[in-house]
Every structure is written in structure tokens, then in C-alpha cells.
Protein backbone atom coordinates (compact mmCIF):
# COMPACT_ATOMS: atom_id res chain seq x y z
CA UNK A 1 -37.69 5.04 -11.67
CA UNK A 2 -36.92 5.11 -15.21
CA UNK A 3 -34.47 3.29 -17.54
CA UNK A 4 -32.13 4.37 -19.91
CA UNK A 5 -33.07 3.29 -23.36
CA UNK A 6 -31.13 3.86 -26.41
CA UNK A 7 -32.72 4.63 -30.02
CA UNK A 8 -33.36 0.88 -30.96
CA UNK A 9 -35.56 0.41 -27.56
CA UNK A 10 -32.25 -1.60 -25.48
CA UNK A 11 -32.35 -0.91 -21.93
CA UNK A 12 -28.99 0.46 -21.09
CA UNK A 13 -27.72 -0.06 -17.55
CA UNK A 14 -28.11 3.02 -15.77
CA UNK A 15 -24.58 2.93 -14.19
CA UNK A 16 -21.74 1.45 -16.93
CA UNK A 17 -18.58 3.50 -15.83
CA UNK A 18 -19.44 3.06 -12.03
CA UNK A 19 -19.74 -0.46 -12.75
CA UNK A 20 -16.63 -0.40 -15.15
CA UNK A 21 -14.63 1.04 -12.38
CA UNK A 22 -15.66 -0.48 -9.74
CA UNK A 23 -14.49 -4.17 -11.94
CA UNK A 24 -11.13 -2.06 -12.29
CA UNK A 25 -10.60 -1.30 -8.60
CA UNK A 26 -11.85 -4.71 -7.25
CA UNK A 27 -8.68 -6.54 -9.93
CA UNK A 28 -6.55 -4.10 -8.99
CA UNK A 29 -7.01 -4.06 -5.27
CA UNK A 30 -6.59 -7.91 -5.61
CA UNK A 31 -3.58 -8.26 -7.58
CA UNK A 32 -2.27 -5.92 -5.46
CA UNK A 33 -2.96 -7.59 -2.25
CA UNK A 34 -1.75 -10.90 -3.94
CA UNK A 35 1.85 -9.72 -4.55
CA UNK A 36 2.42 -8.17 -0.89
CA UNK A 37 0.85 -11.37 0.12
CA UNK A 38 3.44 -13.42 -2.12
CA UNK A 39 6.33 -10.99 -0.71
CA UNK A 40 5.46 -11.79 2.96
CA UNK A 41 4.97 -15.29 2.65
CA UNK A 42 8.53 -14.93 0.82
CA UNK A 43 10.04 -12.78 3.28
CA UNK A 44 8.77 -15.31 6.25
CA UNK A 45 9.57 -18.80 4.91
CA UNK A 46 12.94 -19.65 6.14
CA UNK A 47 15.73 -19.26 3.58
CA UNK A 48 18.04 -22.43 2.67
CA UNK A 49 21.58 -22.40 3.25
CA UNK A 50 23.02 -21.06 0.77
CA UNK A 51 26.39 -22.53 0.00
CA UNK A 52 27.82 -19.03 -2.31
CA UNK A 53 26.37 -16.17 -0.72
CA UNK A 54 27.90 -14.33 -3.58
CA UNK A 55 26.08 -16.29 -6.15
CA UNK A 56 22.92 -14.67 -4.38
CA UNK A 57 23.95 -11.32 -4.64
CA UNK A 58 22.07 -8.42 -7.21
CA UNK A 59 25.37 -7.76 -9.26
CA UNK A 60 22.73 -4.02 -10.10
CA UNK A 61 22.30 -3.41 -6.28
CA UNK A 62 25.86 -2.19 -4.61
CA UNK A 63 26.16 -3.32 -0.80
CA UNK A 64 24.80 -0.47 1.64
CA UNK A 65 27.48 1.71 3.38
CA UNK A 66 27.18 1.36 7.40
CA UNK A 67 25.57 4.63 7.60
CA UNK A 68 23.16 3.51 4.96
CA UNK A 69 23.01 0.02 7.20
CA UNK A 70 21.90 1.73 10.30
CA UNK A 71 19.63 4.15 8.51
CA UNK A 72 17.92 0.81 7.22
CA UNK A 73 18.14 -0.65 9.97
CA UNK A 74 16.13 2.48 12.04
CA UNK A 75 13.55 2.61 9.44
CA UNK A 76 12.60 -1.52 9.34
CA UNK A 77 10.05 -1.27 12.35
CA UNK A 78 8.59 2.00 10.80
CA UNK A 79 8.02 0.20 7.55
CA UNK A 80 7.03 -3.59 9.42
CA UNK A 81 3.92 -1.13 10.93
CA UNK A 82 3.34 0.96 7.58
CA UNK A 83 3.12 -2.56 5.37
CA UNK A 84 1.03 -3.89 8.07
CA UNK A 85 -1.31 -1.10 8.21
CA UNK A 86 -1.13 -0.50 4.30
CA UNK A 87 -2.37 -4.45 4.16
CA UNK A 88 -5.47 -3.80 6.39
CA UNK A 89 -6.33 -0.68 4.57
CA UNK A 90 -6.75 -2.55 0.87
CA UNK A 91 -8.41 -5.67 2.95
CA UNK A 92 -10.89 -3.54 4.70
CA UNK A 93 -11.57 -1.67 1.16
CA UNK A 94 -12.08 -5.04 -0.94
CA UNK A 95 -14.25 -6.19 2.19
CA UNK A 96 -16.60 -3.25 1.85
CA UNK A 97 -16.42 -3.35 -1.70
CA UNK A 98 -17.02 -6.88 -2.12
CA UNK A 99 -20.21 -7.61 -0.28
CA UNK A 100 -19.95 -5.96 3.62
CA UNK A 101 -20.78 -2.43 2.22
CA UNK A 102 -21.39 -1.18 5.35
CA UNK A 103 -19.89 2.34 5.94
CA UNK A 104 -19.36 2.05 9.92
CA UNK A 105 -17.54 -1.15 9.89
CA UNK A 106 -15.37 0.33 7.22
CA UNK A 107 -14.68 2.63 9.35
CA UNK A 108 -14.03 0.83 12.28
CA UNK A 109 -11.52 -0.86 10.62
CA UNK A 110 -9.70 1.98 9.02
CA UNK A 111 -10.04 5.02 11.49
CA UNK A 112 -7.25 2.94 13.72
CA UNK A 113 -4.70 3.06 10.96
CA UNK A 114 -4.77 6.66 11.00
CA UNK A 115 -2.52 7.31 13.16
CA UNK A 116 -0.42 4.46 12.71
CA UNK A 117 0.64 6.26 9.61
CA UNK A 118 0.45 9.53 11.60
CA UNK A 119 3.20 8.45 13.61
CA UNK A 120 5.29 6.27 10.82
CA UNK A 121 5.43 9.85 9.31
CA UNK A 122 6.54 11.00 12.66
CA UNK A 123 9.26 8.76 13.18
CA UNK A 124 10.60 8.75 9.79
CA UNK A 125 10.68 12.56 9.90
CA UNK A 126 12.93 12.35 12.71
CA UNK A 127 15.60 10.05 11.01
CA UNK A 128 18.84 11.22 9.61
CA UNK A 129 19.51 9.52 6.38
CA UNK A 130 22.53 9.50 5.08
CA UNK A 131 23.74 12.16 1.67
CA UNK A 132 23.19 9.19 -0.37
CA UNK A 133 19.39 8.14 0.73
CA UNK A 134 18.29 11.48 1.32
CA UNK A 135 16.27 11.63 -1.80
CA UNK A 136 14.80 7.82 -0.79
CA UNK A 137 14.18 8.68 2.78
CA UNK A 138 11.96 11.67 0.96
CA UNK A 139 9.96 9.25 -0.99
CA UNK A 140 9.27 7.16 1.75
CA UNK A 141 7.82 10.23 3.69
CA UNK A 142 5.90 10.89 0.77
CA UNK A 143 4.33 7.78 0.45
CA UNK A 144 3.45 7.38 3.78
CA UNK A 145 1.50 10.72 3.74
CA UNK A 146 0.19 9.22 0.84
CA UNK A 147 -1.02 6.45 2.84
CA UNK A 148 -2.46 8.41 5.29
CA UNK A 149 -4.38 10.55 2.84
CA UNK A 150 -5.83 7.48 1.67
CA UNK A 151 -7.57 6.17 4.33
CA UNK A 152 -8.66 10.05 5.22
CA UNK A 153 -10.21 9.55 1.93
CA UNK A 154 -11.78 5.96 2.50
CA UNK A 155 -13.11 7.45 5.68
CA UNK A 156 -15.50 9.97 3.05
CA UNK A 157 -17.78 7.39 2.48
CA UNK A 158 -19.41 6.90 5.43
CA UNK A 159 -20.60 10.87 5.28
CA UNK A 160 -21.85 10.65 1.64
CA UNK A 161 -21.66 6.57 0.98
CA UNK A 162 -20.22 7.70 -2.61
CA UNK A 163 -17.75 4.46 -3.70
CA UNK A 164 -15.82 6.87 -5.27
CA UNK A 165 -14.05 7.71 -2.60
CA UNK A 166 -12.50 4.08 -2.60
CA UNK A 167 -11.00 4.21 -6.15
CA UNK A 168 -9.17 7.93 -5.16
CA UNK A 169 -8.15 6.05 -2.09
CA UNK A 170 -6.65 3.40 -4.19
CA UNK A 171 -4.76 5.51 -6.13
CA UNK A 172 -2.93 7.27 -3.53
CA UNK A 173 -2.46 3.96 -1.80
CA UNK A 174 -1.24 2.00 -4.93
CA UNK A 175 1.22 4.76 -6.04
CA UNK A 176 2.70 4.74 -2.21
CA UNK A 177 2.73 0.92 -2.55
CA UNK A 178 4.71 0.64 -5.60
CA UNK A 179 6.97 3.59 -4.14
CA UNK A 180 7.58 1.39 -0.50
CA UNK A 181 8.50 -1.73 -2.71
CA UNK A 182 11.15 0.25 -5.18
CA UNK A 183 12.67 1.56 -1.63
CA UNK A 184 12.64 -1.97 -0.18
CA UNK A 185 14.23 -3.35 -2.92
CA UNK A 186 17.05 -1.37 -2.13
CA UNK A 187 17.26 -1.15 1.78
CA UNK A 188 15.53 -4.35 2.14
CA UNK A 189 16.58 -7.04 -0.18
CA UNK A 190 14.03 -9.80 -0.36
CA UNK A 191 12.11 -7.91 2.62
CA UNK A 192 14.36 -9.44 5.54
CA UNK A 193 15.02 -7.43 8.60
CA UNK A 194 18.39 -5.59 8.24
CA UNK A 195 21.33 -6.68 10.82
């Protein structure tokens, strides 16, 4: 095996941009999983009395119609399993990435969230939003095929072992992520479970 050597004799590592991005996907997979961490621990302390509810309220955000209510309230335990499942994805990909690097218990722990997403996408396809969320209720179905296609992708490695498959993963899965807290923000506020 030889090294790489530039013109003044230095060895040169033989793998700087794998290294570089793997750095890159190892911060970003953990700031990521910090802040859902920070929104469920958030969303499942219990809240103090408040004594002006109205104090509280967004003045951006306007109060959700009752068809936009029930809507919200049909997609919550589609979006309690997607977060869930979204969670385990990035833990099981900082796992393998951080140490475990083995390609079957990767798998193991991904090839069950499949179908969870699989039938998220299912269920949300069957909702009827209202006019006004129709374009959200499409971005939510894209990000949970997005989802999907990202642990299809983690899956890759165990067939070719190439870590490159985790960063595309973590694209997908970030861009979903950051689409499924926008649409939260909104249906959701502060990620409690509509009435």
C-alpha cells in the first residue's frame, strides 16, 4: 500500500474529503438529533398554568379552522410514529457511524422502519385535508417518502459497505426533518397533541 505524497515529500492522508464529510455528517446528524431531542423533552414536560392564555398565543400563527382542527387532529398519530421512526433512523446512523460500523446491525435496526413510513405514507394519503392545508398535507407526503427513501438508501451499505450512502441518506432525511417541523409549527404548536 502506498501513500500519497505531495512535491515537498508530506504524506498526505489518503482519504481528506471522506474524512471531511464524514466530520460534516457526524455534527450534523448530532445537532440534529439534539433539537428533536430538545422539542420532545419540551413537548413532554408538563406546561404551567398559564394565567393569559392569550398572552401565549403566536400573534403570526391564526387559530386553525375546525376542519383544519380535525385534519390535525387525524394526522397527530401518523406524525407521533413518523418522528419516532425518523429519531431511530439518525440514532442507528450516528451508531454505525460512530464506532458500531457493522452493516447487519444497521440494518437490523433500520429495515423495521421501512414500513413504518410505508404505511405513514399510506395513511396520510388517505386523509382529506382541508382547501387551505392541501398544499401542507402535500409536503408532509413528500417528506415522508423522503423518509422512506432514506433509510432504502442507508440499507445500501450493507451490499457495498460504501459510507456514502449515509450522507445521501442524511440529506433526504434532514430536508424531510426540517419540512415535518415547519408543518408542526403550524398544526402542532409547541408539538402537543391536538384536542
Amino acid at each position: 500500500m502506498t501513500a500519497n505524497v505531495d512535491k515537498s515529500g508530506a504524506v498526505l492522508p489518503k482519504y481528506p474529503i471522506k474524512g471531511v464529510a464524514t466530520f460534516t455528517l457526524l455534527v450534523a446528524l448530532s445537532a440534529f438529533a439534539a433539537y428533536v431531542g430538545l422539542r420532545e423533552f419540551r413537548s413532554s414536560a408538563p406546561a404551567a398554568p398559564v394565567a393569559n392564555a392569550a398572552f401565549m398565543a403566536d400573534p403570526q400563527l391564526p387559530s386553525l379552522t375546525p376542519e383544519e382542527e380535525a385534519y390535525a387532529a387525524a394526522l397527530w398519530p401518523i406524525h407521533s410514529a413518523v418522528k419516532q421512526a425518523a429519531i431511530r433512523m439518525t440514532f442507528a446512523g450516528l451508531n454505525y457511524k460512530t464506532g458500531d460500523q457493522d452493516a447487519k446491525a444497521l440494518q437490523a435496526k433500520v429495515q423495521p422502519l421501512i414500513p413504518v413510513f410505508e404505511s405513514a405514507a399510506r395513511d396520510t394519503a388517505r386523509l382529506a385535508p382541508p382547501p387551505t392545508l392541501a398544499d401542507a398535507h402535500a409536503s408532509y407526503r413528500a417528506a415522508i417518502d423522503a423518509y422512506a427513501a432514506a433509510s432504502r438508501e442507508m440499507l445500501k451499505i450493507v451490499a457495498d459497505g460504501s459510507e456514502d450512502h449515509l450522507l445521501i441518506a442524511h440529506r433526504g432525511s434532514e430536508q424531510a426533518g426540517v419540512t415535518l417541523l415547519k408543518l408542526s409549527d403550524v398544526l402542532w404548536p409547541g408539538e402537543y397533541k391536538p384536542n
